[in-house]
N, C-alpha and C. Protein backbone atom coordinates (compact mmCIF):
# COMPACT_ATOMS: atom_id res chain seq x y z
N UNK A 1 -67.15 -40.81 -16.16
CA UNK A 1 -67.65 -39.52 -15.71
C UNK A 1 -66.64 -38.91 -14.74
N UNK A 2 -66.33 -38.03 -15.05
CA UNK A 2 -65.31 -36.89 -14.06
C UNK A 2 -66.02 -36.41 -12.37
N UNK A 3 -65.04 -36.91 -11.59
CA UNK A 3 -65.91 -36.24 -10.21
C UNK A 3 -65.06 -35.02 -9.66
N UNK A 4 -66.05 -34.19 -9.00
CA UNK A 4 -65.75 -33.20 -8.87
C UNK A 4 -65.59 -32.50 -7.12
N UNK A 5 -64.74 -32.70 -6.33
CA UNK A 5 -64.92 -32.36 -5.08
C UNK A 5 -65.87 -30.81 -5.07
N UNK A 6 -65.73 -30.55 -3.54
CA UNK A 6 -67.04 -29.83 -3.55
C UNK A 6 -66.35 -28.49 -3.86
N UNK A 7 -65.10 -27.91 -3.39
CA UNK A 7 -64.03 -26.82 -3.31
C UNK A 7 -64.29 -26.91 -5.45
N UNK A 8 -63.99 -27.81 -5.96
CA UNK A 8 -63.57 -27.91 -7.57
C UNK A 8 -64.97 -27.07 -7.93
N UNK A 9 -65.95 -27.66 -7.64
CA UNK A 9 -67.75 -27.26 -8.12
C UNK A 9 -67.49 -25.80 -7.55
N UNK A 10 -67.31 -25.18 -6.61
CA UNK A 10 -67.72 -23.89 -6.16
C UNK A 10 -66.99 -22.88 -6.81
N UNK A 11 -65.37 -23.64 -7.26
CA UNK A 11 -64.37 -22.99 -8.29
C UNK A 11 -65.24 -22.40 -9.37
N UNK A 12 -65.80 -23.55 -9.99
CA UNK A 12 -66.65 -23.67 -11.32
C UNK A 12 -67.31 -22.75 -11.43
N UNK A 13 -68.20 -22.44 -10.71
CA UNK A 13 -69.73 -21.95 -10.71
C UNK A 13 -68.79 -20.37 -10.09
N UNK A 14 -67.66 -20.28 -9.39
CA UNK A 14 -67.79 -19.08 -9.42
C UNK A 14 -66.69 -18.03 -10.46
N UNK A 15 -66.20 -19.25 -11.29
CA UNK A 15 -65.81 -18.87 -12.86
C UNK A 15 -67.06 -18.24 -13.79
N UNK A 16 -67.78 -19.52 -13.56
CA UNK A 16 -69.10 -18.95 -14.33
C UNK A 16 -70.05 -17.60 -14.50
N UNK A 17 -69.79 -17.25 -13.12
CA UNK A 17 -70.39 -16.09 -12.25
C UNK A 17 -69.77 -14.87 -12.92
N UNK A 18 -68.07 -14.97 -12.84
CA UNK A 18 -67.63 -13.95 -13.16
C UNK A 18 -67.73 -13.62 -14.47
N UNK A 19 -67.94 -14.72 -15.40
CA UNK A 19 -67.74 -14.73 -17.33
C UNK A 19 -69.21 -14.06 -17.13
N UNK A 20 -70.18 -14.11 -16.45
CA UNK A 20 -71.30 -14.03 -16.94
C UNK A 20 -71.73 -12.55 -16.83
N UNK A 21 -71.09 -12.25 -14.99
CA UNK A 21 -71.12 -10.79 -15.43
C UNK A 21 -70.48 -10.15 -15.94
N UNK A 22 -69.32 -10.55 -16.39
CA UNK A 22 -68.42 -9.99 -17.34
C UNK A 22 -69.11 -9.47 -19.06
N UNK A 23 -70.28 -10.46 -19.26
CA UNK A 23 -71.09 -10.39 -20.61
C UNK A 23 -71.97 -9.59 -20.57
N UNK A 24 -72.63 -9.42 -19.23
CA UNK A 24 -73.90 -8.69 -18.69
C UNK A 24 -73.45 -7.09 -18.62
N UNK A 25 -72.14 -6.99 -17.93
CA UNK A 25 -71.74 -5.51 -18.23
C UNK A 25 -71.42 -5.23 -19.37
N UNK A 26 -70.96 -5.98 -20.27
CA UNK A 26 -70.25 -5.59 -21.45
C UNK A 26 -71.84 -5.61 -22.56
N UNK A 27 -72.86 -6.21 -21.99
CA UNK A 27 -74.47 -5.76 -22.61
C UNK A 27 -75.05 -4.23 -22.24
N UNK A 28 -74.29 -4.47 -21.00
CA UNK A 28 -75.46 -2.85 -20.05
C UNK A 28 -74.80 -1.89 -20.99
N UNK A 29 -73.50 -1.72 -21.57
CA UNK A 29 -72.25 -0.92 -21.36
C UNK A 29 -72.16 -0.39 -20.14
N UNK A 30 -71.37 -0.69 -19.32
CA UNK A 30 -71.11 -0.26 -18.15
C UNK A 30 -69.50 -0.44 -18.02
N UNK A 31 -68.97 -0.09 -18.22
CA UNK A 31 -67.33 -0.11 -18.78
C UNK A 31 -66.76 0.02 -17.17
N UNK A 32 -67.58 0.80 -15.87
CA UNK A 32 -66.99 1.01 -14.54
C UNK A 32 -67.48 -0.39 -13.81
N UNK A 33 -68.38 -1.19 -14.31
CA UNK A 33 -68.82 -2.45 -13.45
C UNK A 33 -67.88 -3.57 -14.82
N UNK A 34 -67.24 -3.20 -15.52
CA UNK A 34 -66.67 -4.29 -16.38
C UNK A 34 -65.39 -4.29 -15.20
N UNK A 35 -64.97 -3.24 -15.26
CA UNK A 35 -63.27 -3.01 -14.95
C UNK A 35 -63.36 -3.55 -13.39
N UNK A 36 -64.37 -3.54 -12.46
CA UNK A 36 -64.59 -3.18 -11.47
C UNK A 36 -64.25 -5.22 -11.04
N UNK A 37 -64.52 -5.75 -11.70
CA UNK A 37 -64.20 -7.23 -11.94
C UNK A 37 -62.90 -7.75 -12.09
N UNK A 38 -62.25 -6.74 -12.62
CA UNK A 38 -60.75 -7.29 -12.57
C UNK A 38 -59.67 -6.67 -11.32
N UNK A 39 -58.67 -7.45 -11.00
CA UNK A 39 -57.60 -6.81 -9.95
C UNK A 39 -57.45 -5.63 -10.41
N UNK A 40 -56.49 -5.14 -9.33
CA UNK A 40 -56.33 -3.27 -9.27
C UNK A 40 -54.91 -3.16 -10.05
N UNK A 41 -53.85 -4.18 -10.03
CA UNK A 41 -52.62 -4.63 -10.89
C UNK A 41 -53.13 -5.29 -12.03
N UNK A 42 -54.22 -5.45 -13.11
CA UNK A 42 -54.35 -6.35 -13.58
C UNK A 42 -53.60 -6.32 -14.87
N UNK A 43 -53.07 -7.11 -15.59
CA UNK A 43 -52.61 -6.83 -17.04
C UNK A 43 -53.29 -8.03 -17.82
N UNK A 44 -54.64 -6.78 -19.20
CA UNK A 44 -55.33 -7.10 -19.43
C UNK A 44 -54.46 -6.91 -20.70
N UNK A 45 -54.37 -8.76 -21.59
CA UNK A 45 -53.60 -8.82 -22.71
C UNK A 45 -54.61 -9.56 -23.42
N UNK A 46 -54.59 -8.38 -24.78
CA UNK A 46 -55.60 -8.91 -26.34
C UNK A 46 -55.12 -9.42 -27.42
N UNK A 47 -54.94 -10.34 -27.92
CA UNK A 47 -54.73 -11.00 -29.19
C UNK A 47 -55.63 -11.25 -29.88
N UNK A 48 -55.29 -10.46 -30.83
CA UNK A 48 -56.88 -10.46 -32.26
C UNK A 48 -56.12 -11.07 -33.40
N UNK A 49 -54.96 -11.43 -33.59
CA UNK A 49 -54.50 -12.07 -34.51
C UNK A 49 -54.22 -13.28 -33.89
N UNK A 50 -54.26 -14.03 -34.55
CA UNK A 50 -54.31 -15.60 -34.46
C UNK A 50 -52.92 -16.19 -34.65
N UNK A 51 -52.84 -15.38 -36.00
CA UNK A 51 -51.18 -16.11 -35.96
C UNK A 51 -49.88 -15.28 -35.91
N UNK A 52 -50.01 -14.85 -34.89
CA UNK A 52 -49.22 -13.74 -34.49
C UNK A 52 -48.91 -13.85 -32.67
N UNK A 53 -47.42 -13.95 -32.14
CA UNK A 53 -48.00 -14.05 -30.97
C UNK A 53 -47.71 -12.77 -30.46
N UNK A 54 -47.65 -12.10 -30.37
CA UNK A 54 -47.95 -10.71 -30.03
C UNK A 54 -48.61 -10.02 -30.18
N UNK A 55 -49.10 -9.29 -28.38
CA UNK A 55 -50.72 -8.96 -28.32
C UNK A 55 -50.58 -8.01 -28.95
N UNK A 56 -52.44 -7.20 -29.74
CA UNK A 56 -52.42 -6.54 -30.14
C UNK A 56 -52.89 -5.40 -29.55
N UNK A 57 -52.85 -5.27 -28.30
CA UNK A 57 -53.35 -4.16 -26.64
C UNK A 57 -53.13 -5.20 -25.63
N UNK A 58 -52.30 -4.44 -24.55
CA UNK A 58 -51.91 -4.12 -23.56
C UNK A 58 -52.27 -3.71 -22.83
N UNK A 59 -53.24 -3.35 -21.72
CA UNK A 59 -53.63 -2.40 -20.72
C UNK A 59 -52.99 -2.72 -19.24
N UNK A 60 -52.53 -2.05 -18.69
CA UNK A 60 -51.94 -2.35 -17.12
C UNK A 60 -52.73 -1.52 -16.39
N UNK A 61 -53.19 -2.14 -15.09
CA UNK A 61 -53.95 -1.44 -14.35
C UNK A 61 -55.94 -1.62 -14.75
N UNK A 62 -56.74 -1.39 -13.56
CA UNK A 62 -58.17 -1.30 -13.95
C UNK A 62 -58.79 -0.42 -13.93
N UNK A 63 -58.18 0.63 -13.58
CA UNK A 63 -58.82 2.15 -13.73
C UNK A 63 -58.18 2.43 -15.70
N UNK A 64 -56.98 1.87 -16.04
CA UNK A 64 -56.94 1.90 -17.51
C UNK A 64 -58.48 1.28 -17.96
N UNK A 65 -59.02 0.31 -17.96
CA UNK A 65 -59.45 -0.44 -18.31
C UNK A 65 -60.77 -0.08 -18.76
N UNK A 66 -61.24 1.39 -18.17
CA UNK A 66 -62.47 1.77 -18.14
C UNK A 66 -62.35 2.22 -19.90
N UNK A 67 -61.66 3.47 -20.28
CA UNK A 67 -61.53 3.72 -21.50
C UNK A 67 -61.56 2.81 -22.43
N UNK A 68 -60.75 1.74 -22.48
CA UNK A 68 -60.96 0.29 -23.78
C UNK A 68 -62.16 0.06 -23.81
N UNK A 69 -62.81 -0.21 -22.71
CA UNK A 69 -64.46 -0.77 -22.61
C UNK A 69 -65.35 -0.09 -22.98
N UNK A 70 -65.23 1.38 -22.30
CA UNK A 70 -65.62 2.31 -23.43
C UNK A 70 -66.14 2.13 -24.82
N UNK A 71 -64.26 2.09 -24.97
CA UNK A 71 -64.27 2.08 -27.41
C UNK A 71 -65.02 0.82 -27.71
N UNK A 72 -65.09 -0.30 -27.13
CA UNK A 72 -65.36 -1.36 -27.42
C UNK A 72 -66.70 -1.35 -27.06
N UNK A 73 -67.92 -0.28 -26.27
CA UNK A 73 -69.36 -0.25 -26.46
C UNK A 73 -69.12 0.63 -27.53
N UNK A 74 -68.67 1.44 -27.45
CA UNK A 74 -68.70 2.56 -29.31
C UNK A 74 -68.79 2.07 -30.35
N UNK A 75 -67.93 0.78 -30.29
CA UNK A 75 -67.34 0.10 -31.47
C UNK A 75 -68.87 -1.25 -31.87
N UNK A 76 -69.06 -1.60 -30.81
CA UNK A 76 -70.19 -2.69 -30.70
C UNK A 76 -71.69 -1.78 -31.26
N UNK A 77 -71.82 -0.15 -30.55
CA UNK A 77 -73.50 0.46 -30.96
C UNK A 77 -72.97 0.83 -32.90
N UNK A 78 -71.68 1.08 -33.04
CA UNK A 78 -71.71 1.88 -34.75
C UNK A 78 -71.83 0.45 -35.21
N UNK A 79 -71.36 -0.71 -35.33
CA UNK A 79 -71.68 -1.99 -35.38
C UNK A 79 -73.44 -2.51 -35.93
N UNK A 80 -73.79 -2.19 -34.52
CA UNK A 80 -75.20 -2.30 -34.46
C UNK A 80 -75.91 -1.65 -35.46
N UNK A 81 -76.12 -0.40 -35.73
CA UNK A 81 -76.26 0.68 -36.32
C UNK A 81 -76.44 0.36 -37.83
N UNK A 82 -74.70 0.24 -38.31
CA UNK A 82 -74.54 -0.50 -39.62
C UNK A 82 -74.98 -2.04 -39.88
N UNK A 83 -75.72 -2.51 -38.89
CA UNK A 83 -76.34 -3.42 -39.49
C UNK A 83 -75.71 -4.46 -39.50
C-alpha cells in the first residue's frame, strides 16, 4: 500500500477540486468560471489526434479561453439536440 504524507493528500484532493470544478462549469456552461481556473499566462494545448503530435488548438492567455469554451458548450447543446 502506497503512503501518503499529509502535504501529498492535500496536493490530491486539491487536484481533485480543481478537475471537478472544471466539469461542473463545463455542465453549467459557464465558459467565465471555466477560464477563471486557469493562470492569466496560461497555454491551453489540445490534441484530438492521437497519432499526431501536434496540437490541434493552441490558446495563450485566459481571457482567450472564454471564446473556445464557449464553441465547445455550442458544440456539446447541437450534440445534445441531435441526439
Amino acid at each position: 500500500m502506497t503512503e501518503f504524507s499529509l502535504q501529498e493528500m492535500a496536493d490530491r484532493l486539491a487536484i481533485r477540486d480543481l478537475i471537478d470544478h472544471y466539469a461542473y462549469y463545463a455542465d453549467q456552461a459557464d465558459p467565465q468560471a471555466q477560464a477563471a481556473l486557469f493562470t492569466e499566462d496560461t497555454d491551453y494545448v489540445v490534441y484530438m489526434d492521437a497519432k499526431s503530435a501536434t496540437p490541434t488548438q493552441t490558446v495563450k492567455g485566459r481571457a482567450n479561453l472564454v471564446p473556445v469554451f464557449e464553441q465547445q458548450d455550442a458544440e456539446d447543446i447541437a450534440r445534445m439536440r441531435r441526439g
